[in-house]
Protein backbone atom coordinates (compact mmCIF):
# COMPACT_ATOMS: atom_id res chain seq x y z
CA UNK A 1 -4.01 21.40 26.69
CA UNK A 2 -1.30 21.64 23.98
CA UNK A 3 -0.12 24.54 25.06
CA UNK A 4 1.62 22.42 27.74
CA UNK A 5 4.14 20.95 25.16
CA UNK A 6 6.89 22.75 23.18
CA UNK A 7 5.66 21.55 19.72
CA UNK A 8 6.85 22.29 16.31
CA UNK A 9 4.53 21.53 13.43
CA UNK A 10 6.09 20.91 9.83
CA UNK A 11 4.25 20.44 6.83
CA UNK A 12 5.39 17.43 4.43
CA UNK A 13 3.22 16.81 1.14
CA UNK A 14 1.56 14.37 -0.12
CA UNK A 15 3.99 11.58 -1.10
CA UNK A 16 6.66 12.38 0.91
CA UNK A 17 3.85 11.62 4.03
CA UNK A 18 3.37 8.18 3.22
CA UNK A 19 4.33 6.79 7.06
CA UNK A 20 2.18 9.35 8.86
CA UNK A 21 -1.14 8.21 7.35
CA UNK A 22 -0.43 4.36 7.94
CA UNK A 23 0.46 5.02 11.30
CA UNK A 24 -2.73 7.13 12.26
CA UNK A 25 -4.78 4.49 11.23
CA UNK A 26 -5.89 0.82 13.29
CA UNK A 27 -4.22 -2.07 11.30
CA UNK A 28 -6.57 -3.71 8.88
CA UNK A 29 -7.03 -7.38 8.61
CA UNK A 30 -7.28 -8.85 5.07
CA UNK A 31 -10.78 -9.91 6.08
CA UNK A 32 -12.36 -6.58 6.73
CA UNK A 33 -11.12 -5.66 3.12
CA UNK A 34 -13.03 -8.06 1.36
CA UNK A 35 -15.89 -7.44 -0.22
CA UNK A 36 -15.21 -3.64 0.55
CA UNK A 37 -19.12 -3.05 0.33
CA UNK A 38 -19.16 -0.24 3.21
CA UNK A 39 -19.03 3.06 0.91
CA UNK A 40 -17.45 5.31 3.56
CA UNK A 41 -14.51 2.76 3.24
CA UNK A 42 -14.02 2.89 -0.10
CA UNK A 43 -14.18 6.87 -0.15
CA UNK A 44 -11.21 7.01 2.69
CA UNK A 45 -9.41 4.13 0.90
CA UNK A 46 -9.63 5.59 -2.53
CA UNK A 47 -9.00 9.51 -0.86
CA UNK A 48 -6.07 7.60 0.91
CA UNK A 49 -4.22 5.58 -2.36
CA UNK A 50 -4.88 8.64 -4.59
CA UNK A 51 -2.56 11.01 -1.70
CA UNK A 52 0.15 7.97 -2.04
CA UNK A 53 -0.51 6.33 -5.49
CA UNK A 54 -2.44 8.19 -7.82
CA UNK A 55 -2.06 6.09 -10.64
CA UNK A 56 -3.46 3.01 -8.75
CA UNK A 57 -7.21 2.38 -8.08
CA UNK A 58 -8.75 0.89 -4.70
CA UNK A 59 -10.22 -1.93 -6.77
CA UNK A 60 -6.81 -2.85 -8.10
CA UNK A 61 -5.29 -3.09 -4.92
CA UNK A 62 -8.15 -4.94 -2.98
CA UNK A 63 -8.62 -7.36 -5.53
CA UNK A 64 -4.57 -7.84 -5.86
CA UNK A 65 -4.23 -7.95 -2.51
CA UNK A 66 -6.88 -10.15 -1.01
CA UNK A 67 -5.57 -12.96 -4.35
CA UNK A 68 -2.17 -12.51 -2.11
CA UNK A 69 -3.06 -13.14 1.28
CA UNK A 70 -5.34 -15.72 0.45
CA UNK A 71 -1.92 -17.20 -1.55
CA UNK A 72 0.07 -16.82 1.59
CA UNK A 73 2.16 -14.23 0.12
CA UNK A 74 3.56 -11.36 2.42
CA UNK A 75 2.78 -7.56 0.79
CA UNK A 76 5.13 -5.28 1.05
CA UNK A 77 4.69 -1.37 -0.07
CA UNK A 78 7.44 -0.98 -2.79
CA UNK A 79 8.66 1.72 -5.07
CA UNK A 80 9.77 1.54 -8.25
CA UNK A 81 13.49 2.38 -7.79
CA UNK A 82 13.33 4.23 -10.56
CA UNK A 83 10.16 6.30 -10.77
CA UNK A 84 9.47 6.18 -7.11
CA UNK A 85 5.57 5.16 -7.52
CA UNK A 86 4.47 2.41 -5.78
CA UNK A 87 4.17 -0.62 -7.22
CA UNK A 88 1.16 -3.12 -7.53
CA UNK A 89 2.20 -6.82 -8.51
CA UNK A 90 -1.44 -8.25 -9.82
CA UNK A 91 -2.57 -11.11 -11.72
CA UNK A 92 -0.28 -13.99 -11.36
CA UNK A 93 2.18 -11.93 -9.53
CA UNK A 94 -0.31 -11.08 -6.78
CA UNK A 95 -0.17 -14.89 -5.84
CA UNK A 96 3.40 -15.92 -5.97
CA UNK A 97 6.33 -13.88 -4.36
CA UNK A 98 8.91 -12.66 -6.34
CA UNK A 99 12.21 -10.49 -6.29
CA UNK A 100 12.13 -8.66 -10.04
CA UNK A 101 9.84 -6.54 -10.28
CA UNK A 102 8.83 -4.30 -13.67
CA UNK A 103 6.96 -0.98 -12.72
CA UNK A 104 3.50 -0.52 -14.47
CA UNK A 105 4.59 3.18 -15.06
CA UNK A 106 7.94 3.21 -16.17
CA UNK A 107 8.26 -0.01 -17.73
CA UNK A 108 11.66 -0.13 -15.71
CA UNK A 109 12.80 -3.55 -13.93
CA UNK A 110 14.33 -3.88 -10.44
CA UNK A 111 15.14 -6.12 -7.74
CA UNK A 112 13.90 -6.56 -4.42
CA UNK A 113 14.85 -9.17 -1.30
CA UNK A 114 12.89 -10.81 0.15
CA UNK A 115 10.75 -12.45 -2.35
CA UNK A 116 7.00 -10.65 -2.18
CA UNK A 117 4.15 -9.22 -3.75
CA UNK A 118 4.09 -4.95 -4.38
CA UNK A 119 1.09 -4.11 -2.97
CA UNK A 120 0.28 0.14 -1.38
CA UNK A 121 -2.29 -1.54 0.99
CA UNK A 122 0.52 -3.00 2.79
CA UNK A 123 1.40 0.62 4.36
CA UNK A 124 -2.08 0.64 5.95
CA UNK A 125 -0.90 -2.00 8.82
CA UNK A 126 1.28 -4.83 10.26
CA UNK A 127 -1.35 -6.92 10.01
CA UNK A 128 -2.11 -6.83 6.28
CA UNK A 129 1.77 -6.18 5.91
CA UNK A 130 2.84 -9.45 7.26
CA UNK A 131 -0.21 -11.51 5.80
């Protein structure tokens, strides 16, 4: 059946591919993320976030992220403009929105407009993006 269409197939690695893995997955609501008790969702989550954050665990970011949505805060998927890894605003910073953010890797500080929270899950959907 492919054969039909004139396709062209081009490897890009890991990081680089961050847009193609959000988009071949069904938006995820906040609620379906907490607890996280279904193992098969934790194995694709944490397979997932080590491809596009390595440094970051699926704990982090579920916990971080369900304090931010329950805030009202919108995530947003930001890199360090720096150090280019994605960033993870937690604690305190997963419940307010903000515009300076400091990288946990680098150290470095940066802005960002609008005021949100860093958070990789927010790739995963438009749902979870936009709270």
């Amino acid at each position: 059946m492919l054969q039909e269409y004139n396709l062209r197939l081009e490897h890009v690695p890991g990081l680089r591919n961050v847009a193609a893995d959000a988009l071949s997955r069904q938006p995820v609501d906040a609620t379906t993320l907490y607890p996280c008790a279904e193992p098969h969702v934790v194995d694709e989550l944490t397979k997932w976030l080590h491809i596009v954050a390595p440094l970051l665990t699926v704990q982090r970011c579920v916990t971080a992220g369900v304090d931010a949505l329950e805030a009202g805060c919108r995530l947003s998927a930001l890199r360090c403009t720096h150090c280019a890894e994605l960033h993870l605003d937690e604690g305190s910073f997963a419940t307010r929105k903000h515009v300076i953010h400091t990288c946990q890797f680098c150290t470095r500080t940066w802005r960002h407009a609008p005021a949100v929270c860093g958070n990789p899950l927010a790739m995963l959907g438009p749902h979870l993006a936009d709270g």
